[in-house]
C-alpha atoms as a PDB file:
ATOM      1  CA  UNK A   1     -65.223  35.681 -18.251  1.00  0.00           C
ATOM      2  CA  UNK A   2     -62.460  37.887 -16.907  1.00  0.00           C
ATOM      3  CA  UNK A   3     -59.773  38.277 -19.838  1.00  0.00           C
ATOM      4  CA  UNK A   4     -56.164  40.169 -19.254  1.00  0.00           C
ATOM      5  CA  UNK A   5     -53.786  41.448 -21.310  1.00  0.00           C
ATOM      6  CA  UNK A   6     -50.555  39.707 -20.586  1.00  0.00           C
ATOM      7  CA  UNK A   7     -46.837  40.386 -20.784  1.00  0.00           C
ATOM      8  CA  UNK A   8     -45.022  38.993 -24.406  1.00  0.00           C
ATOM      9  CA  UNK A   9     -43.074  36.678 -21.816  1.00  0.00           C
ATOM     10  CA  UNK A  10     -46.343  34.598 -21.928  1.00  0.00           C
ATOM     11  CA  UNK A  11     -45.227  33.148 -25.407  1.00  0.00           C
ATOM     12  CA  UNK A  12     -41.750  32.808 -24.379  1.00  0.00           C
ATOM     13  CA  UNK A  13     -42.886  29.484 -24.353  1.00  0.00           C
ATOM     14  CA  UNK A  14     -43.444  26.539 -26.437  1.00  0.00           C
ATOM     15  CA  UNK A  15     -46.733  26.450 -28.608  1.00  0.00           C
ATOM     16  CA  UNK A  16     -47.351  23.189 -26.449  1.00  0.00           C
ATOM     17  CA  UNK A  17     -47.284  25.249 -23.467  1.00  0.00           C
ATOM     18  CA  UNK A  18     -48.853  28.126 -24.615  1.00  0.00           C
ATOM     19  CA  UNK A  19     -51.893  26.647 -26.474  1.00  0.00           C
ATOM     20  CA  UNK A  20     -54.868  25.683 -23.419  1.00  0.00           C
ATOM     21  CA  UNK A  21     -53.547  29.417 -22.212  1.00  0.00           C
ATOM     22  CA  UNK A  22     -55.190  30.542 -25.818  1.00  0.00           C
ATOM     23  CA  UNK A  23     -58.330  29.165 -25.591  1.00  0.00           C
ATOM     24  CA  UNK A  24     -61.190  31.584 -24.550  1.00  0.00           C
ATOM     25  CA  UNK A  25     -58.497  34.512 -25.635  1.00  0.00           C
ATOM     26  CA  UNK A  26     -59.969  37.250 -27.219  1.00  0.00           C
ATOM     27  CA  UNK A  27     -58.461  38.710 -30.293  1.00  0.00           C
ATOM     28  CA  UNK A  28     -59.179  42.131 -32.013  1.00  0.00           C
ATOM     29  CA  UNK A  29     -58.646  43.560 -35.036  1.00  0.00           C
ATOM     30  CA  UNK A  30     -59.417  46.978 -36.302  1.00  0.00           C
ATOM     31  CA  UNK A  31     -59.978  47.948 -39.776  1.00  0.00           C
ATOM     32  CA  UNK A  32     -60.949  51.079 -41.649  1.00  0.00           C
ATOM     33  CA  UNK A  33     -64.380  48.894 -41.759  1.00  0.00           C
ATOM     34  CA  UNK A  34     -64.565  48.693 -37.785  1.00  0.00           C
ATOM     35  CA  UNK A  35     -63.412  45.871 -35.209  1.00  0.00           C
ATOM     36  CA  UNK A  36     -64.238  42.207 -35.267  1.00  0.00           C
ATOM     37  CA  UNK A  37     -62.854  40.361 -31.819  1.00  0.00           C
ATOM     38  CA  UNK A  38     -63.264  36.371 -31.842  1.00  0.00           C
ATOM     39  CA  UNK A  39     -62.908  34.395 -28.672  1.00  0.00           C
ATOM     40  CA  UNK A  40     -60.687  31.685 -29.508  1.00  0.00           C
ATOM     41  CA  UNK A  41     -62.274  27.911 -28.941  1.00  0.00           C
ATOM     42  CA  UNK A  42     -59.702  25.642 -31.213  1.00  0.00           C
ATOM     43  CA  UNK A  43     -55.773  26.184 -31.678  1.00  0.00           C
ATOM     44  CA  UNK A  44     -53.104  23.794 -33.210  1.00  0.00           C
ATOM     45  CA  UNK A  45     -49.477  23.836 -32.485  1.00  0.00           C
ATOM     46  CA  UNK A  46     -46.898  23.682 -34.721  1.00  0.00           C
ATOM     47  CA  UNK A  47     -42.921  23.324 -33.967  1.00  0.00           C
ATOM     48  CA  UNK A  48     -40.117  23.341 -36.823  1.00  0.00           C
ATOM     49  CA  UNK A  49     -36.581  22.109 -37.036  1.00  0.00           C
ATOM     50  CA  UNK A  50     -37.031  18.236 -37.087  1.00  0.00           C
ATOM     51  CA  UNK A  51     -39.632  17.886 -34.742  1.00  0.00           C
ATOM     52  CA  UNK A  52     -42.855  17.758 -36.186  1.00  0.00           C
ATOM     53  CA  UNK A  53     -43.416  16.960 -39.957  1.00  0.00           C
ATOM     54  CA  UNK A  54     -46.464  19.013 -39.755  1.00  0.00           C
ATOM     55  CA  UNK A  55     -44.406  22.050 -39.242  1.00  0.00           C
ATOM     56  CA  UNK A  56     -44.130  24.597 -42.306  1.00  0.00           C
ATOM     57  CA  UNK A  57     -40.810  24.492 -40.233  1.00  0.00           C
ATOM     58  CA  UNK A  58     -39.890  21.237 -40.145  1.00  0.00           C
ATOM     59  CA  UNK A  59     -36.401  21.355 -42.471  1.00  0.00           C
ATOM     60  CA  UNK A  60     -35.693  24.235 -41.284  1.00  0.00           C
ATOM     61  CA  UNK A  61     -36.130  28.092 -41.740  1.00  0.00           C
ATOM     62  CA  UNK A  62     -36.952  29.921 -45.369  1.00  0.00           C
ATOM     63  CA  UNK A  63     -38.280  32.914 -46.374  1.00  0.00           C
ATOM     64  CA  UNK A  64     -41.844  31.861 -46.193  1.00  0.00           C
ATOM     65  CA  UNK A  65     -41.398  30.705 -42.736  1.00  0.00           C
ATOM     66  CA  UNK A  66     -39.019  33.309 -41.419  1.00  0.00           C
ATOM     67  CA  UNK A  67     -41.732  34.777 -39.074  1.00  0.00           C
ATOM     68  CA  UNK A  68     -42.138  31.741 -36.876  1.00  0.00           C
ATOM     69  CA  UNK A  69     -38.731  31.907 -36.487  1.00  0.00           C
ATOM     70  CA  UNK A  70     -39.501  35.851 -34.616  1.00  0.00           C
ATOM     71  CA  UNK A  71     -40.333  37.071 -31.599  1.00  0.00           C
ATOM     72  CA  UNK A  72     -43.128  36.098 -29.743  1.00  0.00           C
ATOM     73  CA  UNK A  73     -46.220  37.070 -29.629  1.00  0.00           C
ATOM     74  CA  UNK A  74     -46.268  37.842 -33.597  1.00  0.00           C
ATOM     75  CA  UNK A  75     -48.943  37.179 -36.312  1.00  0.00           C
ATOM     76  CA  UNK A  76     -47.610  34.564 -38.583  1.00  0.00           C
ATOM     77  CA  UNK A  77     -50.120  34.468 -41.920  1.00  0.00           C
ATOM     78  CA  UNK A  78     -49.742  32.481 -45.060  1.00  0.00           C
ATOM     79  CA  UNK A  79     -51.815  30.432 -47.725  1.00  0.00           C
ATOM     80  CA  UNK A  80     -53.191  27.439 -48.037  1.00  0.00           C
ATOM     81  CA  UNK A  81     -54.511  25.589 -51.506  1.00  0.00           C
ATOM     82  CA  UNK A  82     -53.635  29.208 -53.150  1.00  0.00           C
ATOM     83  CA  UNK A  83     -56.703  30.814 -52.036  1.00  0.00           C
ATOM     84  CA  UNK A  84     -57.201  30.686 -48.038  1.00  0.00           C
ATOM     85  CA  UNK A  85     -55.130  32.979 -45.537  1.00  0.00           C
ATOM     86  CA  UNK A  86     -54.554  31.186 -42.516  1.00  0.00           C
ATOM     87  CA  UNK A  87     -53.090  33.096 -39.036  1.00  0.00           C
ATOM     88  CA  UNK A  88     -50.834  31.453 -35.947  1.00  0.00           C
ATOM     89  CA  UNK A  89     -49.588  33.162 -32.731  1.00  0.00           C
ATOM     90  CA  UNK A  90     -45.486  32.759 -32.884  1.00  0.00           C
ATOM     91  CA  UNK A  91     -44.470  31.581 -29.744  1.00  0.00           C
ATOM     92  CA  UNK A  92     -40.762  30.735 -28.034  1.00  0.00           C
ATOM     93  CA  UNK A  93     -37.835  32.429 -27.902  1.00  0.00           C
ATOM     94  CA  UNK A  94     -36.832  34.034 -30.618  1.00  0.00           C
ATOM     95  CA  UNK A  95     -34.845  32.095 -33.551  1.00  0.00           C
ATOM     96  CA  UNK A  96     -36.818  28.780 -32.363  1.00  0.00           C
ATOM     97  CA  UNK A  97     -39.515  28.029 -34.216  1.00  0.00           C
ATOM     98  CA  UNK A  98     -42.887  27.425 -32.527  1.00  0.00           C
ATOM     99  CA  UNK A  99     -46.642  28.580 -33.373  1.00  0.00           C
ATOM    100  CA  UNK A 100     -50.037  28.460 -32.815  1.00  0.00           C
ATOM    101  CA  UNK A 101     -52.798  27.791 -36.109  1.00  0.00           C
ATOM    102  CA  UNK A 102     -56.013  30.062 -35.014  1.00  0.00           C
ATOM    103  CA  UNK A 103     -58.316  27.459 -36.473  1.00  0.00           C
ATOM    104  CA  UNK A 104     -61.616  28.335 -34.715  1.00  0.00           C
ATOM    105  CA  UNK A 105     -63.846  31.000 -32.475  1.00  0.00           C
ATOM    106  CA  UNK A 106     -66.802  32.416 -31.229  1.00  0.00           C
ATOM    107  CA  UNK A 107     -67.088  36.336 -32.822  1.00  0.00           C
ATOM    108  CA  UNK A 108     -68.186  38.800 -30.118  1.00  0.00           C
ATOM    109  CA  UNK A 109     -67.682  41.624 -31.476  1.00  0.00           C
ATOM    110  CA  UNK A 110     -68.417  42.823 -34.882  1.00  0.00           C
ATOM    111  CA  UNK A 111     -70.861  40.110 -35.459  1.00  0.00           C
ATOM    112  CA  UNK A 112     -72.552  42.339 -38.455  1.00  0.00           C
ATOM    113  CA  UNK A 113     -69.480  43.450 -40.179  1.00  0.00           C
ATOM    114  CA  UNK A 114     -68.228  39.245 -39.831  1.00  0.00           C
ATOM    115  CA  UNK A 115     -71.395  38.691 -41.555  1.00  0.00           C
ATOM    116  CA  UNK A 116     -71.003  40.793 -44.223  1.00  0.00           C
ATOM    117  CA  UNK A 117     -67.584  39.610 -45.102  1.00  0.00           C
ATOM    118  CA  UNK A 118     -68.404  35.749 -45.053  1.00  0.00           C
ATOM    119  CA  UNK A 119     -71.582  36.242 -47.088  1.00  0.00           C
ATOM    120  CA  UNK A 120     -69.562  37.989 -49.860  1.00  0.00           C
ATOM    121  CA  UNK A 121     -71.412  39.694 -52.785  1.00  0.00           C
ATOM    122  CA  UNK A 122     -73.877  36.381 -52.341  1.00  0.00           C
ATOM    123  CA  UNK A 123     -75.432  37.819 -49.399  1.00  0.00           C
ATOM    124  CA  UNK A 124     -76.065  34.469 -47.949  1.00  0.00           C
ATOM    125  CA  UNK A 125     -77.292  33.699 -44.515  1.00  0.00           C
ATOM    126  CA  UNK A 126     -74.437  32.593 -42.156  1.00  0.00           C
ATOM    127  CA  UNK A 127     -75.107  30.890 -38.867  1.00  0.00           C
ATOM    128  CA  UNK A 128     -73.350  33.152 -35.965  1.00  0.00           C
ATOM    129  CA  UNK A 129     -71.492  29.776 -35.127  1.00  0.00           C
ATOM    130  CA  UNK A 130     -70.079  29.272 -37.818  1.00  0.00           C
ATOM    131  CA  UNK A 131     -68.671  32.792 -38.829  1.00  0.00           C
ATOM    132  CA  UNK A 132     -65.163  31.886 -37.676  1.00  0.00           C
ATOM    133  CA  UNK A 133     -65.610  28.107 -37.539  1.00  0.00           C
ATOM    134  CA  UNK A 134     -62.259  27.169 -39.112  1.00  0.00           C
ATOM    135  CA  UNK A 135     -58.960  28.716 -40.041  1.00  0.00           C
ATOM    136  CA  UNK A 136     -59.878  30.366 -43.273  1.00  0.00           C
ATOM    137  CA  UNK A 137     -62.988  31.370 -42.072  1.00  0.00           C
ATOM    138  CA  UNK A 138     -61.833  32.983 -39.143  1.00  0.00           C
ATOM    139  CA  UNK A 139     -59.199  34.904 -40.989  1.00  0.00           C
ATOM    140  CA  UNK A 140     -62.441  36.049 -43.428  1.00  0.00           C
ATOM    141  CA  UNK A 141     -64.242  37.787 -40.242  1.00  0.00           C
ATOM    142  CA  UNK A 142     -61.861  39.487 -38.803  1.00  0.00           C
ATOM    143  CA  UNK A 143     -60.123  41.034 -41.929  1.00  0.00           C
ATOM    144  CA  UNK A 144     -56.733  39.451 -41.258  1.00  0.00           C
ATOM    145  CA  UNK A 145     -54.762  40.508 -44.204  1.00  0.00           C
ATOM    146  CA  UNK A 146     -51.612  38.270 -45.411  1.00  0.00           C
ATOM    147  CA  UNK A 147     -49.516  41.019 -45.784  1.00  0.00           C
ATOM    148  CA  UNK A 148     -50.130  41.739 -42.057  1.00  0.00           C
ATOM    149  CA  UNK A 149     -47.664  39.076 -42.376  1.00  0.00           C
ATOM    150  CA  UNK A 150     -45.295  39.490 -38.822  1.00  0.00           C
ATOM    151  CA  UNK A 151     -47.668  41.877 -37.161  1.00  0.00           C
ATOM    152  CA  UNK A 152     -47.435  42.478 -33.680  1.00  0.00           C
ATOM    153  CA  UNK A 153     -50.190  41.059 -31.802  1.00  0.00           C
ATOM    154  CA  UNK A 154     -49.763  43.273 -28.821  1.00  0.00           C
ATOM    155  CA  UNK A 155     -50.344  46.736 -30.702  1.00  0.00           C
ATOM    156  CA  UNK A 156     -52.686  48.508 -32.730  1.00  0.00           C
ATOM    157  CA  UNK A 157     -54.706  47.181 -34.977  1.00  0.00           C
ATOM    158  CA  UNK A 158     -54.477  44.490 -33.124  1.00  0.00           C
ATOM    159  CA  UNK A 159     -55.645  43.182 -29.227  1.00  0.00           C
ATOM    160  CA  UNK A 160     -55.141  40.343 -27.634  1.00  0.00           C
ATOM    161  CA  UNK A 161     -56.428  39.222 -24.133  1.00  0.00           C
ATOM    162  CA  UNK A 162     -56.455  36.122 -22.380  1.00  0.00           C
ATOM    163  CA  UNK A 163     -58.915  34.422 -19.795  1.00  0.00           C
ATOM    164  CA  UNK A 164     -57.685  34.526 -16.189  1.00  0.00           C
ATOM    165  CA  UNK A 165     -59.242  31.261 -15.725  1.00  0.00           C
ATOM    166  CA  UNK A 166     -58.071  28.666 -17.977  1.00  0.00           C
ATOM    167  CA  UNK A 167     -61.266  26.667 -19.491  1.00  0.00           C
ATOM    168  CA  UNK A 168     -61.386  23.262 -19.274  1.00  0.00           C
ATOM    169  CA  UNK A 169     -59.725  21.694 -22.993  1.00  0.00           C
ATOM    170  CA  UNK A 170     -59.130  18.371 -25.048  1.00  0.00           C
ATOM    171  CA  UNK A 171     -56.948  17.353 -27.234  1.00  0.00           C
ATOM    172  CA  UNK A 172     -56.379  15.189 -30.308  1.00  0.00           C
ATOM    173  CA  UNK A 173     -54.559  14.796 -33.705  1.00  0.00           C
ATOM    174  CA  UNK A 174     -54.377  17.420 -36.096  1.00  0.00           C
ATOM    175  CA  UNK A 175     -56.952  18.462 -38.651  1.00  0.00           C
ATOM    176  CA  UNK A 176     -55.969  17.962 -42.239  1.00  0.00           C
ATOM    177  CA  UNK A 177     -52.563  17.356 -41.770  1.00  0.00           C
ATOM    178  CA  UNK A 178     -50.426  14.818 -44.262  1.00  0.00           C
ATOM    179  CA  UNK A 179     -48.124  12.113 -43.503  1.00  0.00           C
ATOM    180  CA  UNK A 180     -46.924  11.603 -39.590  1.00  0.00           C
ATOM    181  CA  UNK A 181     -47.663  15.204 -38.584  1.00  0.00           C
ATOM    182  CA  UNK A 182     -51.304  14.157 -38.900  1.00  0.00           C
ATOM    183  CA  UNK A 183     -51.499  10.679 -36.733  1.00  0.00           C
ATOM    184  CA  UNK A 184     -52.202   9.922 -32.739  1.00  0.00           C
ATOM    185  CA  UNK A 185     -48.428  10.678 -32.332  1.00  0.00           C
ATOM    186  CA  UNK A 186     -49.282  14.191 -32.522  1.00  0.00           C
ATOM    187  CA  UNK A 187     -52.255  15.349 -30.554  1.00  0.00           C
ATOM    188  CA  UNK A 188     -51.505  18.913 -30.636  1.00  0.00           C
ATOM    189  CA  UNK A 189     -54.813  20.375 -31.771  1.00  0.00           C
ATOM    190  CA  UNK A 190     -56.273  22.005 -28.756  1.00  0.00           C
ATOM    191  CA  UNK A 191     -60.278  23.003 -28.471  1.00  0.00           C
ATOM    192  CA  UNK A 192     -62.964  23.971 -25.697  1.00  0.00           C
ATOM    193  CA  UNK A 193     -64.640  20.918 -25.550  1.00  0.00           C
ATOM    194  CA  UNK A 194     -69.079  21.165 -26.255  1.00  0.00           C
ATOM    195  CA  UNK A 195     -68.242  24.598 -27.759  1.00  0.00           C
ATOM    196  CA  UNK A 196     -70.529  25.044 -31.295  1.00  0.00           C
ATOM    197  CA  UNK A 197     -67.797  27.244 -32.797  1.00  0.00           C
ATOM    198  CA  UNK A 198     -64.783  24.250 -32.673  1.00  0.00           C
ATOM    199  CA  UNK A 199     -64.073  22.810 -36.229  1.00  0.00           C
ATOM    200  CA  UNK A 200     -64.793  19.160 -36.797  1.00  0.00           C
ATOM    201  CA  UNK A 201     -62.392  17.141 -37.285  1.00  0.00           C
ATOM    202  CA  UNK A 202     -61.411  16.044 -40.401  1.00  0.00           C
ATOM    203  CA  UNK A 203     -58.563  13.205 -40.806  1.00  0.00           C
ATOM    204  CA  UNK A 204     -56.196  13.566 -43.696  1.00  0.00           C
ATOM    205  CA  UNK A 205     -56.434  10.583 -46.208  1.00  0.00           C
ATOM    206  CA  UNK A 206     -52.351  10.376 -46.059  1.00  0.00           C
ATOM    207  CA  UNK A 207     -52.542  11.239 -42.765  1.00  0.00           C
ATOM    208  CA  UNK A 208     -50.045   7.720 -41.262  1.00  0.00           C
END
């Protein structure tokens, strides 16, 4: 697949918009450990200020949100159940809210060092498919730090490339998601469709 880094005007635009241009991206980050890279096969978008109750912006901006808020093009991180880090691609203009959940991907580079850092002090065997088969996960293999919190995407340690071809995609509802962010009305997850890295989907039980 031929991959190209592109101008920050790319995420000028909505996370709608911007989201089938993700998929089969490849994003790197470098660590004092080495580089991990994931091709990215399952994004959800996210957009704040009374639009969508899934939205960590949806009443508005605060000061753990502030960073979708940014410019675009920016690593958004934060945690989820106290104990995951999760990472999104801020999109749109800046001072509108907009961005895109990493939730799943294929590593291709780093695959040993990914290993390692799923397996943990366990040592456990990890199926290459599933090394950055969900959010957390993903943000596990690559070494995505929360206080690399409002990162810039496009400069070191990180890399970010996108397919010239746009793959073939399907949508649906969100995964996990609460309440009306989570129902048919919002189909905004995103994936590569037969890919063995995508997430399965998982409905929220308060999910309307």
């Amino acid at each position: 697949m031929t991959l190209y880094r592109p101008g920050r005007d790319v995420f000028l635009a909505s996370a709608l918009e911007v989201a089938p241009k993700l998929l089969g991206a490849v994003l790197r980050h470098d660590t004092a450990e080495g580089a991990v890279a994931v091709r990215i096969t399952e994004v959800e978008a996210y957009i704040g200020d009374g639009v969508d109750p899934g939205s960590h912006s949806f009443r508005g901006r605060t000061k753990r949100n502030a960073v979708m808020y940014g410019g675009p093009g920016h690593l958004y991180t934060y945690f989820t159940y106290g104990m995951h880090v999760c990472a999104n691609v801020v999109c749109s203009p800046e001072g509108v809210s907009s961005a895109l959940l990493l939730r799943a991907g294929e590593v291709v580079e780093g695959v040993e060092l990914a290993t390692r850092r799923r397996s943990g002090p366990s040592g456990r065997a990890i199926p290459e498919r599933d090394l950055a088969r969900g959010p957390a996960r993903l943000v596990v293999a690559t070494g995505i730090l929360f206080s690399e919190n409002g990162s810039d995407l496009f400069a070191p340690p990180f890399d970010l490339h996108l397919p010239a071809v746009q793959p073939p995609y399907e949508t649906g509802p969100r995964t996990g998601v609460s309440g009306a962010g989570g129902s048919l009305t919002f189909p905004w997850r995103f994936w590569i469709p037969g890919d063995p890295t995508v997430s399965p989907y998982k409905r929220h039980p308060k999910s309307h």
